[in-house]
Protein backbone atom coordinates (compact mmCIF):
# COMPACT_ATOMS: atom_id res chain seq x y z
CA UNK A 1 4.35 -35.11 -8.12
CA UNK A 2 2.04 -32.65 -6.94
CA UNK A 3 0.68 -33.06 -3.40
CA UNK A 4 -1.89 -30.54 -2.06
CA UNK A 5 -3.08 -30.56 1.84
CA UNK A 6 -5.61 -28.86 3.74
CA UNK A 7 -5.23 -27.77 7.07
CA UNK A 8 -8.37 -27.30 9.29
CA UNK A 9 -5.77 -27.48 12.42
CA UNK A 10 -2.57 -29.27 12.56
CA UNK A 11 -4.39 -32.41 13.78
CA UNK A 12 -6.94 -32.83 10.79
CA UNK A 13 -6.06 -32.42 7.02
CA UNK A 14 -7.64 -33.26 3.59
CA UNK A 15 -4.86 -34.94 1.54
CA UNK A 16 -4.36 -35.52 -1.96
CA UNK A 17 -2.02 -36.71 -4.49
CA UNK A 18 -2.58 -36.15 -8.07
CA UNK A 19 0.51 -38.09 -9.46
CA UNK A 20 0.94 -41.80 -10.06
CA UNK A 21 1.74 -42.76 -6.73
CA UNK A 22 3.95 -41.67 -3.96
CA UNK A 23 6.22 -43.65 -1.41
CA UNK A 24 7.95 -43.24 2.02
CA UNK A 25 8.83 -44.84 5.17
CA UNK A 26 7.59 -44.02 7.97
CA UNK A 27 7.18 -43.59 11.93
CA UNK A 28 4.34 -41.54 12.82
CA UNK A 29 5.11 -39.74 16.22
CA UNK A 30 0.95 -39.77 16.15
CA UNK A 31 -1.56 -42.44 15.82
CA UNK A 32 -3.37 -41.49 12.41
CA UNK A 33 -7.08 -42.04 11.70
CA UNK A 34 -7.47 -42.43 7.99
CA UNK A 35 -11.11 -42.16 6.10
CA UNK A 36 -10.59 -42.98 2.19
CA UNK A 37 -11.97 -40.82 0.07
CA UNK A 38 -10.70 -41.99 -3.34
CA UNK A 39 -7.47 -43.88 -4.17
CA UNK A 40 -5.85 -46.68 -2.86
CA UNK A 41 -2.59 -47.43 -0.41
CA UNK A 42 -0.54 -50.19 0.04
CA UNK A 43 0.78 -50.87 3.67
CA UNK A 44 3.87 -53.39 3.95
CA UNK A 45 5.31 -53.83 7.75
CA UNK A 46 8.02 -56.60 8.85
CA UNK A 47 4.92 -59.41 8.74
CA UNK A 48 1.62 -58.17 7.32
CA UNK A 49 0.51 -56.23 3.90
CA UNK A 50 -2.56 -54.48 3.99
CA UNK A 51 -4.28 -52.72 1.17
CA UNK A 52 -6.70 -49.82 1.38
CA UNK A 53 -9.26 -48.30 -0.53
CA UNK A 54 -12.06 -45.80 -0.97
CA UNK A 55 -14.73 -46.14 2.26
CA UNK A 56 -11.89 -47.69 4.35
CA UNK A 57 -10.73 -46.16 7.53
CA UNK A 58 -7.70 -47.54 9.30
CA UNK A 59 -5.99 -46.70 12.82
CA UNK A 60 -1.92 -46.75 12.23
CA UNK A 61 -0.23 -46.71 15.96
CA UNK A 62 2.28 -44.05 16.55
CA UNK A 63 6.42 -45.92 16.60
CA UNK A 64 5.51 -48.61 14.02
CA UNK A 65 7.34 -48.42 10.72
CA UNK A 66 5.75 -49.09 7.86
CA UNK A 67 6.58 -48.76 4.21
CA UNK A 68 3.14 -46.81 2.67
CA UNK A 69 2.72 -46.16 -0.58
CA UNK A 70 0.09 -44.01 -2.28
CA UNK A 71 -1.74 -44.71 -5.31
CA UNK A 72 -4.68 -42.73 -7.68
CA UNK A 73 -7.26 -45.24 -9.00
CA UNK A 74 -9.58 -45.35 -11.66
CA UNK A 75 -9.08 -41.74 -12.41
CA UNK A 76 -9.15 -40.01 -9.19
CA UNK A 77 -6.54 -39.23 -7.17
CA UNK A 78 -5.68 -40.31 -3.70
CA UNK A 79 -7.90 -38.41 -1.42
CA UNK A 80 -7.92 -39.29 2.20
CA UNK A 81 -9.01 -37.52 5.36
CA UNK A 82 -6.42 -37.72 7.99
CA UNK A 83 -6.88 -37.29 11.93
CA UNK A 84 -3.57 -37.36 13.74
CA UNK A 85 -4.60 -38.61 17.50
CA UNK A 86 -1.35 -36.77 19.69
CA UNK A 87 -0.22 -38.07 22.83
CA UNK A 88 -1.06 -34.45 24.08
CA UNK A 89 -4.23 -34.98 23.35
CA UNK A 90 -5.37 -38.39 24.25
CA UNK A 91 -3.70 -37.78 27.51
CA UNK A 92 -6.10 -35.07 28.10
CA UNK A 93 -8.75 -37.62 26.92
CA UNK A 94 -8.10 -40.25 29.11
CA UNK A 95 -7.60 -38.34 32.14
CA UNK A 96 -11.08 -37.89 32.18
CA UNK A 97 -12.05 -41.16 31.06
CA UNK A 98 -12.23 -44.93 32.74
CA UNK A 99 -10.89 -47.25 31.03
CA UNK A 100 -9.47 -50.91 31.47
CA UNK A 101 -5.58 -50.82 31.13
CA UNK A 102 -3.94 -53.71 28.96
CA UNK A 103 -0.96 -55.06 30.31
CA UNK A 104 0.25 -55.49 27.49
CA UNK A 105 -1.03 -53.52 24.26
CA UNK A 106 -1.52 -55.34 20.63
CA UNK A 107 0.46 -52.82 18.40
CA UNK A 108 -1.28 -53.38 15.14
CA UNK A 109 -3.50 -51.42 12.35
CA UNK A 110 -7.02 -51.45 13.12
CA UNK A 111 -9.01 -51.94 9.98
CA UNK A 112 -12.80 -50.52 10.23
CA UNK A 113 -14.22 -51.18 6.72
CA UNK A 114 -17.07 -48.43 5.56
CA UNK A 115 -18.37 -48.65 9.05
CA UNK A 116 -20.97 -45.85 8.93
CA UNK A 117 -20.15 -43.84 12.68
CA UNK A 118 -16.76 -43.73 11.85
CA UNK A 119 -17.32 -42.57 7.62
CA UNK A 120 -20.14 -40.03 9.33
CA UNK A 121 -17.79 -38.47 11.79
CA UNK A 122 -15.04 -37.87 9.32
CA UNK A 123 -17.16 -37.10 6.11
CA UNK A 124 -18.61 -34.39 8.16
CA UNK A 125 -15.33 -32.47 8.39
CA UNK A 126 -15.41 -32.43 4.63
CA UNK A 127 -17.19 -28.81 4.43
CA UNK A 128 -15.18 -27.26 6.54
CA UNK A 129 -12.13 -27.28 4.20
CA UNK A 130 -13.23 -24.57 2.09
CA UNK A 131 -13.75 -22.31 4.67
CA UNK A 132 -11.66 -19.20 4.62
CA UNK A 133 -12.03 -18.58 8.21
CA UNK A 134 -10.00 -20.10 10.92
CA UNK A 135 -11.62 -23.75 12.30
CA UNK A 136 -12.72 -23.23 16.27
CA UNK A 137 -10.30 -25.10 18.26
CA UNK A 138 -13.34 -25.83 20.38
CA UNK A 139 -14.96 -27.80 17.69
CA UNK A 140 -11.84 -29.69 16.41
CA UNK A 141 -11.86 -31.09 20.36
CA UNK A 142 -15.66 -31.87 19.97
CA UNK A 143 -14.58 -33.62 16.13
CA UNK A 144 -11.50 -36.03 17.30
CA UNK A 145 -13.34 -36.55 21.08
CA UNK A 146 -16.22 -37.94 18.92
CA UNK A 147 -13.55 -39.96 16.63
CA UNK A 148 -12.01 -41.19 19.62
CA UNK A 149 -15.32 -42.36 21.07
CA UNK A 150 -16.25 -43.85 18.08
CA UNK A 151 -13.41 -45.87 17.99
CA UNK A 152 -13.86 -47.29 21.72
CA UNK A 153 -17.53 -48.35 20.96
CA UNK A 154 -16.04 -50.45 17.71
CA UNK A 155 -13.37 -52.22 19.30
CA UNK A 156 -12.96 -51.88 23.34
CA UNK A 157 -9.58 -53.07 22.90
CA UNK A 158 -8.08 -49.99 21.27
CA UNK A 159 -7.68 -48.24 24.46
CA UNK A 160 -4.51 -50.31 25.03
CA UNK A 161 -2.94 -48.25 22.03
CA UNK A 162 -4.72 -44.69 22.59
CA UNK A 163 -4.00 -44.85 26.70
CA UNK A 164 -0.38 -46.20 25.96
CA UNK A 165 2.26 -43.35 26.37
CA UNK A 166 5.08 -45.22 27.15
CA UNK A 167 8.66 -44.81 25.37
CA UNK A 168 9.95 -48.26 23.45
CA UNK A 169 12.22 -50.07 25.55
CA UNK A 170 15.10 -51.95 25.08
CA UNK A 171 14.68 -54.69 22.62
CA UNK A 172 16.23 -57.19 21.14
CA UNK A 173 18.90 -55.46 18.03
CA UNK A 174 19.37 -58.27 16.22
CA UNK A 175 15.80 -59.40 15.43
CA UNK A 176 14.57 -55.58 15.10
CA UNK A 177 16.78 -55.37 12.57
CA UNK A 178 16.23 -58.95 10.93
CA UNK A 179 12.61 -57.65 10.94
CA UNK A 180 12.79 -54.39 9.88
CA UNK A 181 15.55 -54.11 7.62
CA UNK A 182 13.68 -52.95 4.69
CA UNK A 183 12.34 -49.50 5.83
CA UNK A 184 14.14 -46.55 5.09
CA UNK A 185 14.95 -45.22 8.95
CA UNK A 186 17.30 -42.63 10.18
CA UNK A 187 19.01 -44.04 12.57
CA UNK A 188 18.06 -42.02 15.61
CA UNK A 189 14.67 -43.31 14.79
CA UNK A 190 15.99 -46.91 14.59
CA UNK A 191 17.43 -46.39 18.18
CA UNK A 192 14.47 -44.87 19.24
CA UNK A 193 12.36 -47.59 18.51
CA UNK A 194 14.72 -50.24 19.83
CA UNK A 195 15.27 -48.23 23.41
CA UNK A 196 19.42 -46.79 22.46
CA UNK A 197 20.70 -43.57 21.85
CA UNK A 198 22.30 -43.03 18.96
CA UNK A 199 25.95 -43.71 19.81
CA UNK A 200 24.89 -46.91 21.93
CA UNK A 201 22.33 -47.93 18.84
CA UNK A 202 25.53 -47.64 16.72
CA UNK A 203 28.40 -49.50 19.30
CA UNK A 204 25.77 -52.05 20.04
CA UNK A 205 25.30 -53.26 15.90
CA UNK A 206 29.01 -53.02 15.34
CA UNK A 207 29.58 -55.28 17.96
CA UNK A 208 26.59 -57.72 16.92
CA UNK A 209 27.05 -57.47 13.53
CA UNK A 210 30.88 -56.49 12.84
CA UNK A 211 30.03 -53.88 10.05
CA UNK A 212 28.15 -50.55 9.76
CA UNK A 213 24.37 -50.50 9.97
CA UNK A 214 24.33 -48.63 6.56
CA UNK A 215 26.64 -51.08 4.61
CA UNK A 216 24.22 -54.36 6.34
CA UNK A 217 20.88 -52.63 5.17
CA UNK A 218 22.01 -52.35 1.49
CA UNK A 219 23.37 -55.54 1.91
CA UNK A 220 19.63 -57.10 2.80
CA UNK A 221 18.01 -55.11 0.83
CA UNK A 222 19.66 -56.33 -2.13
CA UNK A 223 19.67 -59.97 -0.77
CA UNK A 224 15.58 -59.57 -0.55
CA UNK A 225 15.34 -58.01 -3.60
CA UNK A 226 17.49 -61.31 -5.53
CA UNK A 227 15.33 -63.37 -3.91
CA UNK A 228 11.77 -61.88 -4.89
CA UNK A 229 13.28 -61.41 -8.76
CA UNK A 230 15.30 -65.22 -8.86
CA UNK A 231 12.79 -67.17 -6.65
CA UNK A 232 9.62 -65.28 -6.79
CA UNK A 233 10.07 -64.11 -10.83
CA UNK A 234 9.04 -60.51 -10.34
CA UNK A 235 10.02 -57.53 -12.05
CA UNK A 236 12.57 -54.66 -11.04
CA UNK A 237 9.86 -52.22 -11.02
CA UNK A 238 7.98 -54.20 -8.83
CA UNK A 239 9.84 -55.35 -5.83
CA UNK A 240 12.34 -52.21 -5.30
CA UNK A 241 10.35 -49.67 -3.64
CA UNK A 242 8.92 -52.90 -1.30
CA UNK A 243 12.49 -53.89 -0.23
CA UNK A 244 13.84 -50.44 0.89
CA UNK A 245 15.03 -48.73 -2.44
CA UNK A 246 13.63 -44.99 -3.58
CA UNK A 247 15.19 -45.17 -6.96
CA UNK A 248 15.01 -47.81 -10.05
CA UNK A 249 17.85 -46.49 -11.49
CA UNK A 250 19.78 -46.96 -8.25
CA UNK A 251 18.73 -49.81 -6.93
CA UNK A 252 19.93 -51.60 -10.66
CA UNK A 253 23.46 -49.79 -10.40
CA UNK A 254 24.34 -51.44 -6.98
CA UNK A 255 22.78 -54.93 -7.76
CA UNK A 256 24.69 -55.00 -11.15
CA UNK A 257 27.75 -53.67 -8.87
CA UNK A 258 26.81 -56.72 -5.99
CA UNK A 259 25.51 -59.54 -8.11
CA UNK A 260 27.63 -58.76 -11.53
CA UNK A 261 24.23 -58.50 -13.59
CA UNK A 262 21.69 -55.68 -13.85
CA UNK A 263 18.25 -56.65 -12.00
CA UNK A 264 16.48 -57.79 -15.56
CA UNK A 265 19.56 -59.97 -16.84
CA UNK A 266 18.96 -62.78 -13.75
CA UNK A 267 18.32 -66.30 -15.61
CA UNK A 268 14.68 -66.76 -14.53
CA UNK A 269 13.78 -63.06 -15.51
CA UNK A 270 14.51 -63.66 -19.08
């Protein structure tokens, strides 16, 4: 797989994957702005799919997993501009800035289809990649100010995400996990999101769930994955990078080892 990024500063980059497509979990610790140049990407999170493609932009909130996966189309490869919006920095944005505070902020992707402020602002960071000198830092603030802005004008309510700094609380474990048992998560980050350490993140699902987080996630995964191939008749290679597996190979090993048949022998795959 050959992925090649461009660094005008460590908040804007040109990405690009040349290969037939490319998949990870993730938790962004920044809210990404994402302008599609070519390409196409495939979103799943606990209760919505989305799919993007060239002229979309999107808004991902920082702390929300999400299973992404990266795909070249018609030829080209998957070419996006990227805009990570840091809690350092919006907190120097805000400070400045009135605003009306949401009591209670709608974590979700914001979708902003070819709209032409946003594709201007972002296309016009496009020459600067190939410039051998080092980007002003000045005029990065002046680029993701005037993303940021943008934003506001299209939907008001996207303040509640961008002015939100807050750490995840304490949660519920056992629908977290009922939720979001398909995304590949260390488990720091797992705690993280669900307001425990570690060590209590760990004592707390042993004593809900009276087995080890890492023996119940295969366990899920695989139950998911029977499901989609015995219910939904889909194929191996299309269901186990969606339920939480990296590998094909793998992923048949263990349900052969669980169920007793490999992934492609189930009766209403044949």
């Amino acid at each position: 797989m050959e992925h090649i990024s461009k660094y005008l500063t460590k908040e804007i980059k040109l990405s690009s994957y040349e290969d037939k497509l490319f998949k990870s979990d993730l938790m962004f610790d920044d809210h990404m702005l994402v302008w599609f140049i070519s390409g196409e990407t495939k979103i799943i999170q606990a209760e919505s799919t989305f799919i993007f493609k060239t002229g979309d932009t999107f808004l991902i909130p920082r702390n929300e997993l999400a299973t992404i996966i990266n795909y070249p189309k018609n030829g080209l490869p998957h070419k996006t501009v990227v805009m990570h919006l840091s809690t350092e920095r919006l907190k120097k944005f805000y400070e400045k800035t009135e605003y009306k505070k949401s009591i209670q902020p709608q974590q979700k992707i914001y979708r902003f289809n070819n709209h032409p402020l946003l594709e201007s602002c972002l296309n016009s960071l496009i020459p600067y990649f190939d410039m051998e000198d080092e980007f002003p830092e000045s005029l990065a603030t002046i680029k993701i100010e005037e993303a940021i802005n943008i934003l506001r004008l299209i939907d008001p309510s996207v303040d509640g995400i961008l002015a939100n700094f807050d750490a995840p609380g304490k949660i519920d474990l056992v629908d977290f996990m009922q939720r979001n048992f398909m995304f590949n998560m260390p488990l720091e980050k797992l705690g993280y999101l669900t307001g425990r350490s570690l060590s209590t993140f760990n004592r707390d699902f042993k004593k809900l769930f009276d087995t080890t987080p890492q023996k119940w996630l295969t366990d899920k995964r695989l139950e998911l994955a029977y499901y989609h191939l015995a219910e939904k008749k889909k194929k191996p290679t299309e269901i186990y990078l969606e339920v939480g597996f990296e590998d094909l190979s793998h992923f048949s090993y263990i349900f052969k080892k669980k169920y007793g048949v490999s992934p492609n022998q189930l009766p209403l795959n044949r």
